[in-house]
N, C-alpha and C. Protein backbone atom coordinates (compact mmCIF):
# COMPACT_ATOMS: atom_id res chain seq x y z
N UNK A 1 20.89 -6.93 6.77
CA UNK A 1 20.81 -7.42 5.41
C UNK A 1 19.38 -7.26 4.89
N UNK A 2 19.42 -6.81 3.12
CA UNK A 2 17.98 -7.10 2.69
C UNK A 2 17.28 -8.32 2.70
N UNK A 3 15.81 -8.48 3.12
CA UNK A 3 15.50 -9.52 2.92
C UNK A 3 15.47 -10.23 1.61
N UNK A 4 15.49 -11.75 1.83
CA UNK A 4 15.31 -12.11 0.48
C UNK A 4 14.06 -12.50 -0.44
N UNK A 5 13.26 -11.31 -0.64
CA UNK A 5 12.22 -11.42 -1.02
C UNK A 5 12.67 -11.26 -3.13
N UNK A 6 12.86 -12.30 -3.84
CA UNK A 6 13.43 -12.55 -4.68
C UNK A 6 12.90 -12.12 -5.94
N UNK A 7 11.55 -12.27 -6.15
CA UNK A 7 10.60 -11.54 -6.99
C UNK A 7 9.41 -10.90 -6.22
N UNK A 8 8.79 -9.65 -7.00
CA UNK A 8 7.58 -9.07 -6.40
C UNK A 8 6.33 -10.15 -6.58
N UNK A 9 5.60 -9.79 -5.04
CA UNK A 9 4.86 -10.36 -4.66
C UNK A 9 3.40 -10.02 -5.63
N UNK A 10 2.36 -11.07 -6.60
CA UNK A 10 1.37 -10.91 -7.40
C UNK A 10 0.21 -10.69 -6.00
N UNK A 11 -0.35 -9.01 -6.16
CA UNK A 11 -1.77 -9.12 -5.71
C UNK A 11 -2.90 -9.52 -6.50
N UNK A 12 -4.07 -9.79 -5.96
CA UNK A 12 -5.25 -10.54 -6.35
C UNK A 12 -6.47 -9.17 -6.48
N UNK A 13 -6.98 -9.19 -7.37
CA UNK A 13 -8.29 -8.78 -7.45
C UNK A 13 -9.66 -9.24 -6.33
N UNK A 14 -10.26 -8.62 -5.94
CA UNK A 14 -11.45 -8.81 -5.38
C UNK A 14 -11.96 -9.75 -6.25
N UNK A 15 -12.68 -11.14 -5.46
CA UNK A 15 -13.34 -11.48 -6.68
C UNK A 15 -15.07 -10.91 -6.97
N UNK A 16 -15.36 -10.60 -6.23
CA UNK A 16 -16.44 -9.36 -6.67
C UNK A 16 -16.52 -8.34 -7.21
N UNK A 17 -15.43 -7.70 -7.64
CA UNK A 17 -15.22 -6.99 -8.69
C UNK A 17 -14.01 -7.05 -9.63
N UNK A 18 -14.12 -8.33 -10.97
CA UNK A 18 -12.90 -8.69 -11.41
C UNK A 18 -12.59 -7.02 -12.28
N UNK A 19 -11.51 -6.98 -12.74
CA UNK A 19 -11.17 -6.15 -13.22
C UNK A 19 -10.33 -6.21 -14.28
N UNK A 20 -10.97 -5.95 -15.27
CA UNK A 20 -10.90 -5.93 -16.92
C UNK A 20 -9.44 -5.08 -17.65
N UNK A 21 -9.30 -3.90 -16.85
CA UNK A 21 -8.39 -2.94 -17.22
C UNK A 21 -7.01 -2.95 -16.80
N UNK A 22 -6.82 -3.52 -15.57
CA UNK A 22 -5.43 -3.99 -14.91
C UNK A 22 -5.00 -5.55 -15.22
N UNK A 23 -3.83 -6.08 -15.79
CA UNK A 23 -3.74 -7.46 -16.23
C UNK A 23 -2.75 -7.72 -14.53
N UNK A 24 -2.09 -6.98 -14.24
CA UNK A 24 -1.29 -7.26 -12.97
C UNK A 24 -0.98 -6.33 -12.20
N UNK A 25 -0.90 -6.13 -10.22
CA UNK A 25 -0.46 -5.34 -9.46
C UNK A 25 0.46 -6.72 -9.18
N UNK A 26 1.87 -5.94 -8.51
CA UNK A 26 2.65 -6.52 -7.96
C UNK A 26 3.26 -5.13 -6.77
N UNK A 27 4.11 -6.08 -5.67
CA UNK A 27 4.54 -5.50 -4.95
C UNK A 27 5.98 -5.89 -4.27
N UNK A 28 7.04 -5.46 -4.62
CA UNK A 28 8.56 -5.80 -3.82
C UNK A 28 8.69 -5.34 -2.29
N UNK A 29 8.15 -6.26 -1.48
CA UNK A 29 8.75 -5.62 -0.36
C UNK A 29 10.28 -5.67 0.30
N UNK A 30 11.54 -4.87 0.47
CA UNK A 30 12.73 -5.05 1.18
C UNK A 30 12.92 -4.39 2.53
N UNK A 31 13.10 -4.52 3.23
CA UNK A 31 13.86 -4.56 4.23
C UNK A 31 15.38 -4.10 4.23
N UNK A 32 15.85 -2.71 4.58
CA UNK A 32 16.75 -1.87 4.17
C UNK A 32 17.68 -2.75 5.30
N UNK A 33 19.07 -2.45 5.28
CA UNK A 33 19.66 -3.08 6.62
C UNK A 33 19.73 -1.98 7.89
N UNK A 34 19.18 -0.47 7.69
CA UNK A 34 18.97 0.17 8.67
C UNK A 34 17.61 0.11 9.31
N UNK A 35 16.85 -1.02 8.37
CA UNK A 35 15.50 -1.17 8.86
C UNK A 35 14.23 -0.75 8.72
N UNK A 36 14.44 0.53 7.67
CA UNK A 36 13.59 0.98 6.68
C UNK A 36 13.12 0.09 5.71
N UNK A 37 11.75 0.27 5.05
CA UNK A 37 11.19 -0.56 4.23
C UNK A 37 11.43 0.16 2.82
N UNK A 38 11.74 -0.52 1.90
CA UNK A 38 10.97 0.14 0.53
C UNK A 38 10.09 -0.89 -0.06
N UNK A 39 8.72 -0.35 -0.52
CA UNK A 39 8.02 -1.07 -1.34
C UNK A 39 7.87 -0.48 -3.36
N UNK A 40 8.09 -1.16 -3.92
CA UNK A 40 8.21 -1.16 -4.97
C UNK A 40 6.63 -1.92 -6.14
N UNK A 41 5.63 -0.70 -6.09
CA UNK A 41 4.25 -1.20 -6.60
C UNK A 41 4.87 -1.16 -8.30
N UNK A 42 4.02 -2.05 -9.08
CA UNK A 42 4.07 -2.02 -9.86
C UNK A 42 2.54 -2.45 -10.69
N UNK A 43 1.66 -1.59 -11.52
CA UNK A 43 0.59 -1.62 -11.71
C UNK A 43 0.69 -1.80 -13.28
N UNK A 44 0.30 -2.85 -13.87
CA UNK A 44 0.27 -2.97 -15.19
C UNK A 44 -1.45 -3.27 -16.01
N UNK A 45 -1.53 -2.46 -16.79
CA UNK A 45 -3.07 -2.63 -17.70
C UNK A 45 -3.32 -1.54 -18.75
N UNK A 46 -4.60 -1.65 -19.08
CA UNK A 46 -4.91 -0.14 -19.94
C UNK A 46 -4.75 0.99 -19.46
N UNK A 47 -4.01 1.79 -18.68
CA UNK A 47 -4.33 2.87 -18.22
C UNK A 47 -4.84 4.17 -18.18
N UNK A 48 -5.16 3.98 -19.54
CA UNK A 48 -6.29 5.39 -20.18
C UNK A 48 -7.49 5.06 -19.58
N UNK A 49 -7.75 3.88 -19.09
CA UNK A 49 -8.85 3.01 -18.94
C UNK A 49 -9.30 3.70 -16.98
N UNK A 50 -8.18 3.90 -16.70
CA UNK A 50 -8.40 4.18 -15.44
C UNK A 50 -7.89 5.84 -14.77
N UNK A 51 -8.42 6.17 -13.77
CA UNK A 51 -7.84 7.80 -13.35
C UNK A 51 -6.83 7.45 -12.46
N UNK A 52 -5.80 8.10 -12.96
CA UNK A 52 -4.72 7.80 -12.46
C UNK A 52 -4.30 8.99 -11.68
N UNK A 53 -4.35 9.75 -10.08
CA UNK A 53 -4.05 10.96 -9.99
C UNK A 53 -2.21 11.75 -10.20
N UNK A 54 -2.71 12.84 -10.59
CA UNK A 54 -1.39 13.38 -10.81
C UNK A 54 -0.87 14.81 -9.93
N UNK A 55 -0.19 15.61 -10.31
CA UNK A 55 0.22 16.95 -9.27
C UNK A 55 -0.77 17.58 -9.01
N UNK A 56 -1.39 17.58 -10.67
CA UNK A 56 -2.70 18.93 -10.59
C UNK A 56 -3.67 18.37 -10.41
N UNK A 57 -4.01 17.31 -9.92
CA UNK A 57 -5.64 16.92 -9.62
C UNK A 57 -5.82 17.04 -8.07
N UNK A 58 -4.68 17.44 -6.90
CA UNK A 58 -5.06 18.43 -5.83
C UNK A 58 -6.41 17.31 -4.94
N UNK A 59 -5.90 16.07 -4.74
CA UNK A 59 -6.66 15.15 -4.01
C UNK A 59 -6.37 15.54 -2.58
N UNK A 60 -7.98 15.59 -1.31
CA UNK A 60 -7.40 15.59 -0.25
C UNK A 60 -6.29 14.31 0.34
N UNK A 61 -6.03 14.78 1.01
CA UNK A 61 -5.06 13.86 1.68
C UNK A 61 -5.57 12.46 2.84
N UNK A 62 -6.49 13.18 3.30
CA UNK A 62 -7.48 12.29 4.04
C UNK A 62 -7.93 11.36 3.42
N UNK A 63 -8.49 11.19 1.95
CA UNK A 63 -9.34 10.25 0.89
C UNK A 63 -8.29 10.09 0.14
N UNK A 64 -6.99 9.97 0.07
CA UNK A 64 -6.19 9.20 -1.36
C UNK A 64 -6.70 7.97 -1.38
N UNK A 65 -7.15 7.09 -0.87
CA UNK A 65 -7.66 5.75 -0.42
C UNK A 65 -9.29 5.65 -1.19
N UNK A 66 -9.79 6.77 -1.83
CA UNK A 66 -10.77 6.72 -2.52
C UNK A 66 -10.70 6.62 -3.45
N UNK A 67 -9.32 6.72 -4.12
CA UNK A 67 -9.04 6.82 -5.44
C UNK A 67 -7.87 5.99 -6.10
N UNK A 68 -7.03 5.97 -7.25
CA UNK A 68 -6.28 5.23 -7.06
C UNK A 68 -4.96 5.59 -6.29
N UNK A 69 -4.76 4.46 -5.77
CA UNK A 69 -3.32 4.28 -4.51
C UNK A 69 -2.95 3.40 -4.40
N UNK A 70 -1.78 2.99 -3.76
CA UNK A 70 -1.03 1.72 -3.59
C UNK A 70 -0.84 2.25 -1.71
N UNK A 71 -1.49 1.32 -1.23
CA UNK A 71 -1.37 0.92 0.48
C UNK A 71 -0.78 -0.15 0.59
N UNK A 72 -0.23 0.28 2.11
CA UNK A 72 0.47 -0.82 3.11
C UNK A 72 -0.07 -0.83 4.39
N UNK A 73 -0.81 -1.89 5.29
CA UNK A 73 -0.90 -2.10 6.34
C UNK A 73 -0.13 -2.54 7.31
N UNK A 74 0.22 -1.99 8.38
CA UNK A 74 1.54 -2.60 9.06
C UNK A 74 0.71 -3.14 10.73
N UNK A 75 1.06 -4.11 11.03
CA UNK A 75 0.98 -4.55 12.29
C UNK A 75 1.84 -5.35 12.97
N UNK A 76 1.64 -5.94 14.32
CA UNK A 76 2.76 -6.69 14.84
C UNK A 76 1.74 -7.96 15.63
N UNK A 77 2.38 -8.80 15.78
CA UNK A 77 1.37 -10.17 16.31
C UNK A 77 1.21 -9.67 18.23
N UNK A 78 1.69 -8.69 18.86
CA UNK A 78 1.84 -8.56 20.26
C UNK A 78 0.80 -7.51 20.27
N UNK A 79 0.17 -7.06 19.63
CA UNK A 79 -0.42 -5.91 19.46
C UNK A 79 -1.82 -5.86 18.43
N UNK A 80 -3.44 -5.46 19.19
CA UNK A 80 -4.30 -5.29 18.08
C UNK A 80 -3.94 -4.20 16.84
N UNK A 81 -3.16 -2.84 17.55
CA UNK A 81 -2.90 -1.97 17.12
C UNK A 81 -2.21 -2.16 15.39
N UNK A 82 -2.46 -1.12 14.73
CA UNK A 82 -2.36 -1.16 13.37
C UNK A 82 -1.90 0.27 12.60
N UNK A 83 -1.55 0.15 11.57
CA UNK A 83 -0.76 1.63 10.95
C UNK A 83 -0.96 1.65 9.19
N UNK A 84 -1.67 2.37 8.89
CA UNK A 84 -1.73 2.27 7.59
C UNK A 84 -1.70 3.20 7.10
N UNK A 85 -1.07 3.40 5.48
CA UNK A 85 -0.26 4.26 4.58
C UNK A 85 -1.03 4.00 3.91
N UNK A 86 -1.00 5.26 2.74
CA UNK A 86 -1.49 5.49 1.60
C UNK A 86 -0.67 6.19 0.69
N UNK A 87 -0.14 5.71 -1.06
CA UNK A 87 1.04 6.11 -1.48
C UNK A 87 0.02 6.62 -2.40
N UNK A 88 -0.13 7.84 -3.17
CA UNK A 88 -0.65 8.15 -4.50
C UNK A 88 0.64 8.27 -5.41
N UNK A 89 -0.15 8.15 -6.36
CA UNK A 89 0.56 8.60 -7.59
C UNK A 89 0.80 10.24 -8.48
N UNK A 90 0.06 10.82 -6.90
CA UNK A 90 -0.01 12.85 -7.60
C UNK A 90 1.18 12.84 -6.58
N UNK A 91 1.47 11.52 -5.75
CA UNK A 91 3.17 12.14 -4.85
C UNK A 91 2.86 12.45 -3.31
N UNK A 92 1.47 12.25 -2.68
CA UNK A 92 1.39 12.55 -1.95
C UNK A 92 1.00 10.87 -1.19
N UNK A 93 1.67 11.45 0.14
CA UNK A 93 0.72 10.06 0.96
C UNK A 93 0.40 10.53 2.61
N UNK A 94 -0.04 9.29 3.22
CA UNK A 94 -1.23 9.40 4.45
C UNK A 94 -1.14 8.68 5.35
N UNK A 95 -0.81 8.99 6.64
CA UNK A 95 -0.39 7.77 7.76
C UNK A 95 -1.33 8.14 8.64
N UNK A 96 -2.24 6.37 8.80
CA UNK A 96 -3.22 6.60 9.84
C UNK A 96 -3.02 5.39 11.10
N UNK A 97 -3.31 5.89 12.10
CA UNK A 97 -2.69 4.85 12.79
C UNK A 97 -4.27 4.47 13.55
N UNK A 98 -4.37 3.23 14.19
CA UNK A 98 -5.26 2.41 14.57
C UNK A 98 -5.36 1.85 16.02
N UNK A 99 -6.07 1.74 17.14
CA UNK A 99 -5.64 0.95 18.15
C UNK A 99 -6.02 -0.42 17.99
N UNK A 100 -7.43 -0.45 17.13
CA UNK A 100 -8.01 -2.02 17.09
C UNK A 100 -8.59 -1.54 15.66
N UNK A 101 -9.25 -2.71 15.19
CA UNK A 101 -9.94 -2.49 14.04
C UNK A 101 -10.70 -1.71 13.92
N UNK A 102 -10.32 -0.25 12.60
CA UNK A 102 -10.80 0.60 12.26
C UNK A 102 -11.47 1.71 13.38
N UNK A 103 -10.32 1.51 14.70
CA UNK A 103 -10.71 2.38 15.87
C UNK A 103 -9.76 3.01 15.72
N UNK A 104 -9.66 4.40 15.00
CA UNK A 104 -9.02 5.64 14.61
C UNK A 104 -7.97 5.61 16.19
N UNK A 105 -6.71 5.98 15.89
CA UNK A 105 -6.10 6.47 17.10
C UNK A 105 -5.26 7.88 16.95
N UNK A 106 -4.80 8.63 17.35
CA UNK A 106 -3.88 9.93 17.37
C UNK A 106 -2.73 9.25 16.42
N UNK A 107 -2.83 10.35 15.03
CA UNK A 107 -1.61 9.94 14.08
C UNK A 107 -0.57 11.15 14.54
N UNK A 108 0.65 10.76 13.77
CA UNK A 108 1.61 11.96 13.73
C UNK A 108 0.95 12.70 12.65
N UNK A 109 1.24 13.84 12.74
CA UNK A 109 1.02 14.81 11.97
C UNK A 109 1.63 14.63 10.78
N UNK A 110 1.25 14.28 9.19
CA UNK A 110 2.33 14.12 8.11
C UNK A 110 3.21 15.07 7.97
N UNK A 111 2.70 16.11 8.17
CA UNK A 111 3.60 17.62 7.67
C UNK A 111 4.86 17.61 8.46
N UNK A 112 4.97 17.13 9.90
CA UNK A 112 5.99 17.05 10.81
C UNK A 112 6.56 15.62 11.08
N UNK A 113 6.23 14.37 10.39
CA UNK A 113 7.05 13.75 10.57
C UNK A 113 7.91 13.23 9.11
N UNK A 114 8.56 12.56 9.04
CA UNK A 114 9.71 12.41 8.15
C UNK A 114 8.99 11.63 7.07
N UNK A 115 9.49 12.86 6.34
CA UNK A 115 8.63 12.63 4.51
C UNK A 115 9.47 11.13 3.64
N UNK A 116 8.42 10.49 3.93
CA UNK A 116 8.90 9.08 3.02
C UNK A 116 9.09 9.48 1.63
N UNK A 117 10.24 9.27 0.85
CA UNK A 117 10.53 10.00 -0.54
C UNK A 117 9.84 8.64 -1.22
N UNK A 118 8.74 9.58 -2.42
CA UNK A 118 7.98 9.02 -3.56
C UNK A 118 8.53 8.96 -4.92
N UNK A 119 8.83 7.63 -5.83
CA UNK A 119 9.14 8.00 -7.19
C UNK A 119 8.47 7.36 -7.68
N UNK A 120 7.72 8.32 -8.95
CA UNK A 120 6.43 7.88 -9.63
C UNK A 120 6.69 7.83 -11.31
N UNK A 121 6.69 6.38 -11.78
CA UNK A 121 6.70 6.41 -13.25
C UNK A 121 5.34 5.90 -14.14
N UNK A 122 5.72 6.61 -14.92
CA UNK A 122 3.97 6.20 -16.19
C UNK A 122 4.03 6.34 -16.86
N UNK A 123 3.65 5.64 -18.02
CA UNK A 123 3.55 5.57 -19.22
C UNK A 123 2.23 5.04 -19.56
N UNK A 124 1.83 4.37 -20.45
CA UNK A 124 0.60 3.93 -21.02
C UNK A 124 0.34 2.90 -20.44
N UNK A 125 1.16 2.32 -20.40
CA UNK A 125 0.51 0.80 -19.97
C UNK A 125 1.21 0.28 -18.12
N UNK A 126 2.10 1.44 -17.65
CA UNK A 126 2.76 0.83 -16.88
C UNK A 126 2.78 1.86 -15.73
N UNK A 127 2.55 1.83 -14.54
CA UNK A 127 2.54 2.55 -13.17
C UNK A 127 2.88 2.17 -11.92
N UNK A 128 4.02 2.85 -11.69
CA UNK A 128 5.16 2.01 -10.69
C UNK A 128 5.23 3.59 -9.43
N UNK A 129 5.33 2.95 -8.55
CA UNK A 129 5.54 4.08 -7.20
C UNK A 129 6.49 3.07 -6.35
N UNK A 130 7.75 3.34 -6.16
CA UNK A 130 8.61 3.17 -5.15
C UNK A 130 8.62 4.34 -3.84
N UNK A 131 8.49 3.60 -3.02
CA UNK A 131 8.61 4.70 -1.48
C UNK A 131 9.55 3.85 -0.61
N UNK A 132 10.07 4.55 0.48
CA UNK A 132 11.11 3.95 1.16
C UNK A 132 11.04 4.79 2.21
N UNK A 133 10.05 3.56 3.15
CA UNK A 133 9.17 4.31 4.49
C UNK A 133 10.50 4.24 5.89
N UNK A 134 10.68 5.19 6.23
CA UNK A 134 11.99 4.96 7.57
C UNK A 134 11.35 4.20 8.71
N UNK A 135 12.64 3.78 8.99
CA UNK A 135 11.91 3.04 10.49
C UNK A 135 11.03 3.86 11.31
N UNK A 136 11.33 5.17 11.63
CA UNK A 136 10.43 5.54 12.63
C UNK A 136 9.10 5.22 12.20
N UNK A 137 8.74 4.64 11.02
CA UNK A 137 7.31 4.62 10.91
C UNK A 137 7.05 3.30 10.81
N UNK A 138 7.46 2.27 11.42
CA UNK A 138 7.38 0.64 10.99
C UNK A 138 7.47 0.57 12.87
N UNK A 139 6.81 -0.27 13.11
CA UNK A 139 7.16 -0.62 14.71
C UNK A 139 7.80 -1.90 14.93
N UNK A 140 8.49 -1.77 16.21
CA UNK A 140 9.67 -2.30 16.35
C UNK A 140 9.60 -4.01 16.01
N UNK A 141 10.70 -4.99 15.78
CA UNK A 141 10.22 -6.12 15.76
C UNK A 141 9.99 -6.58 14.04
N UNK A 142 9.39 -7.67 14.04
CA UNK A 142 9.13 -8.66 12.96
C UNK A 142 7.29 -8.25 12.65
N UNK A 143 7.73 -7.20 11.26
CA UNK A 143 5.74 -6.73 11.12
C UNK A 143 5.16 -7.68 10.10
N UNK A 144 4.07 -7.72 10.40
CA UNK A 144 2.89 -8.76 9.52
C UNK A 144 2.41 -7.00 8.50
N UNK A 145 2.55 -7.11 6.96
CA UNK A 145 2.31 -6.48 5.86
C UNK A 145 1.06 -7.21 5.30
N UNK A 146 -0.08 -6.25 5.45
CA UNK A 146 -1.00 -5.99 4.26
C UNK A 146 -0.53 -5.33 2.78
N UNK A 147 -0.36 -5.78 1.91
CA UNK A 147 -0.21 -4.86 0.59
C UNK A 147 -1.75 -5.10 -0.03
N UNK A 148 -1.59 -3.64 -0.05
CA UNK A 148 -2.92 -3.53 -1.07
C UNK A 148 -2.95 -2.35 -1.79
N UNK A 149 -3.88 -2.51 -2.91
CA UNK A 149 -4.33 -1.46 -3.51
C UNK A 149 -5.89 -0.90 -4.29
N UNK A 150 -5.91 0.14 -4.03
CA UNK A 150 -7.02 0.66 -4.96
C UNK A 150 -7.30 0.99 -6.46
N UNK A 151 -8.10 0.52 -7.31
CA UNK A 151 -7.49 0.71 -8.65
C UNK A 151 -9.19 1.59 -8.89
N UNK A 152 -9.04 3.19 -9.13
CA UNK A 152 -10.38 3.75 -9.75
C UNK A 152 -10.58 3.87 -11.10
N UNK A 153 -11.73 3.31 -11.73
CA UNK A 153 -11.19 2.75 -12.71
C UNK A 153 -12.13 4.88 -13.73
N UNK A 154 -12.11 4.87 -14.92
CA UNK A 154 -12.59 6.15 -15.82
C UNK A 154 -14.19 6.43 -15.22
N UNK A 155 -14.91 5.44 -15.16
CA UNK A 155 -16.39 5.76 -14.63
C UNK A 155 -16.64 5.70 -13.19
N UNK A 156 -15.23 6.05 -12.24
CA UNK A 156 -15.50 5.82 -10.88
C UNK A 156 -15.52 4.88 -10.27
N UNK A 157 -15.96 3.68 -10.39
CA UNK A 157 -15.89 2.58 -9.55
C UNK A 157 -14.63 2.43 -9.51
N UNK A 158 -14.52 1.34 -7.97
CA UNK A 158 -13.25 1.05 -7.79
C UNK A 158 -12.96 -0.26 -7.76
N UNK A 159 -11.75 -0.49 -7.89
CA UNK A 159 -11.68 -2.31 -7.74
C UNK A 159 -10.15 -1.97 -6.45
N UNK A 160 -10.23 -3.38 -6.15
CA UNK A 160 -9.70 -3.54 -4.75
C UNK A 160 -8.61 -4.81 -4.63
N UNK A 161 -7.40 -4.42 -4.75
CA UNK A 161 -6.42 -5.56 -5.09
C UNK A 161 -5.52 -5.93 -3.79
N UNK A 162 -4.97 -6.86 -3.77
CA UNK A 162 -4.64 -7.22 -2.19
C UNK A 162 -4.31 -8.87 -2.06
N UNK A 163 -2.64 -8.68 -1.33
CA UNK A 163 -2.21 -10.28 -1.31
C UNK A 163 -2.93 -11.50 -1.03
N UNK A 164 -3.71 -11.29 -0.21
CA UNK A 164 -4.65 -11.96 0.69
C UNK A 164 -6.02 -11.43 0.85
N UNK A 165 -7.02 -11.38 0.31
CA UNK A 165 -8.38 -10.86 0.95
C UNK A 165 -9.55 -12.13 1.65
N UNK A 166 -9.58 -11.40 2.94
CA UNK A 166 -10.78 -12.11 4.02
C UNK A 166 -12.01 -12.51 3.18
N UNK A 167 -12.55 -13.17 3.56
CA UNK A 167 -13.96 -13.90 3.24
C UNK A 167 -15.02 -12.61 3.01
N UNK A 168 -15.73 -12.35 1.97
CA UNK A 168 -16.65 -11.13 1.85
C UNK A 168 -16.16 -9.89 1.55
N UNK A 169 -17.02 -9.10 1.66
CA UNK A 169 -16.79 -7.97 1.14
C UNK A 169 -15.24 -7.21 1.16
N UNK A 170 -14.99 -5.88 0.15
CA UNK A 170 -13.82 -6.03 0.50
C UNK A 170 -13.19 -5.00 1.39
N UNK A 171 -12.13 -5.35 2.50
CA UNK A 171 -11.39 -4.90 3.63
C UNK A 171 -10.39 -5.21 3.68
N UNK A 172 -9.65 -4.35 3.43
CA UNK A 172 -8.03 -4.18 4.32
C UNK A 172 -7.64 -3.93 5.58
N UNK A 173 -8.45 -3.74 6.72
CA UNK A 173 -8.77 -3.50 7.98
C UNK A 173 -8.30 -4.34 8.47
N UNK A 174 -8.84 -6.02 7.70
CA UNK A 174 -8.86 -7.60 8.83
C UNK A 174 -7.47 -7.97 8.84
N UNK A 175 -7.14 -8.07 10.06
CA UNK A 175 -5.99 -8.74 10.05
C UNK A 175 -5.67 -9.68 9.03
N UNK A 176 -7.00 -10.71 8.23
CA UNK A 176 -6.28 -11.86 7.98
C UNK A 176 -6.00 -11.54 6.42
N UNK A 177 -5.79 -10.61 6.21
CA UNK A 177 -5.21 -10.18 4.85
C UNK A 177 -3.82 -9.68 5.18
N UNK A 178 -3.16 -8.74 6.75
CA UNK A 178 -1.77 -8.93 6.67
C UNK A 178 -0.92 -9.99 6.65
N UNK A 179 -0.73 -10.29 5.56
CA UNK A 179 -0.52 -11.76 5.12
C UNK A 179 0.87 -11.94 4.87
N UNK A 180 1.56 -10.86 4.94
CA UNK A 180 3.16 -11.14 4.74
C UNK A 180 4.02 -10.48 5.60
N UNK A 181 4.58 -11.61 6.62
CA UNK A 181 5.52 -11.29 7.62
C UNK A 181 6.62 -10.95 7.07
N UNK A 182 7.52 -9.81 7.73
CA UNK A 182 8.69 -9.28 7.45
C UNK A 182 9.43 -9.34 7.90
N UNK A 183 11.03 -10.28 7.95
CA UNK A 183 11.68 -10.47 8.82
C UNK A 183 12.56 -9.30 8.39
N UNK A 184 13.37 -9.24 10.00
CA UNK A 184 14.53 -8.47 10.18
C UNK A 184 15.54 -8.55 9.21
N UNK A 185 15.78 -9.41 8.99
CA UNK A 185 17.42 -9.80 8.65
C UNK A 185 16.72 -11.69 8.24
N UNK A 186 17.67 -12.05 7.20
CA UNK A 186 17.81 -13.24 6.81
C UNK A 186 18.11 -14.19 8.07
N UNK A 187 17.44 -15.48 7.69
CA UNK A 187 18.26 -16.16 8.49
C UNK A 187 19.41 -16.90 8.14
């Protein structure tokens, strides 16, 4: 069964860099009943205001995370180990996997493993990316979810949005921002 996650979850701005141009990120996380995730971003503000990438702006794949994106951090409480995604909005995304904090480990290759399907809508004021990541890429069990995102705003800087952010500067790395456990199945 889907979980019952009933409305999307409101991320928070850094408060060191409030941000003027976005009025709201939100995020739906479900739980497919084959166990696949879909997350459902939804980015609302000025968006002329910000660079939003598209087909033809040809971002590496390595840095979507420099620019604007909607991420997910995945971990499990038995394990330091960690897995993090990167969804753009030009359609492309990025799986990096972790053994401990920000200690790079051997990813799958994106090109060869199973392409999470991206749908990307925009308009002026509104920027939504649904993806619907398969299990093989979620590890086994009940995962603790980081949602976060990057918002680059027309003059480059970035602002940094996220359910939960740790004390100081800002990181999606710390555990104590995967802040939303995902159950299996309802109870």
């Amino acid at each position: 069964m889907p979980l019952a996650v009933t409305a999307p979850l409101a991320l928070v701005c850094h408060p060191d860099a409030p941000d003027a141009a976005v009025r709201a990120i939100s995020v739906l996380p479900v739980r497919e009943p084959d166990g696949s995730l879909t997350l459902d971003y939804t980015l609302s503000g000025d968006l002329a205001a910000l660079r939003i990438p598209d087909a033809a702006t040809g971002l590496p794949r390595e840095r979507l995370w420099a620019h604007t994106c909607f991420e997910l951090f995945v971990a499990t409480s038995e394990t330091a180990a960690y897995r993090e995604f990167n969804f753009s909005p030009d359609g492309q995304w990025m799986r990096f996997d972790f053994a401990d904090y920000r200690q790079r480990a051997a990813s799958a290759d994106p090109a060869t493993a199973s392409v999470p399907p991206l749908v990307v809508r925009c308009d002026e004021a509104v920027l939504q990316l649904t993806v619907r990541l398969p299990v093989e890429h979620l590890p086994a069990g009940e995962p603790l979810l980081g949602l976060t995102a990057v918002v680059e705003h027309a003059d480059g800087s970035l602002r940094y949005w996220a359910l939960r952010h740790p004390p100081g500067r800002p990181d999606f790395h710390r555990r104590e921002g995967f802040a939303f456990a995902l159950k299996a199945s309802n109870p």
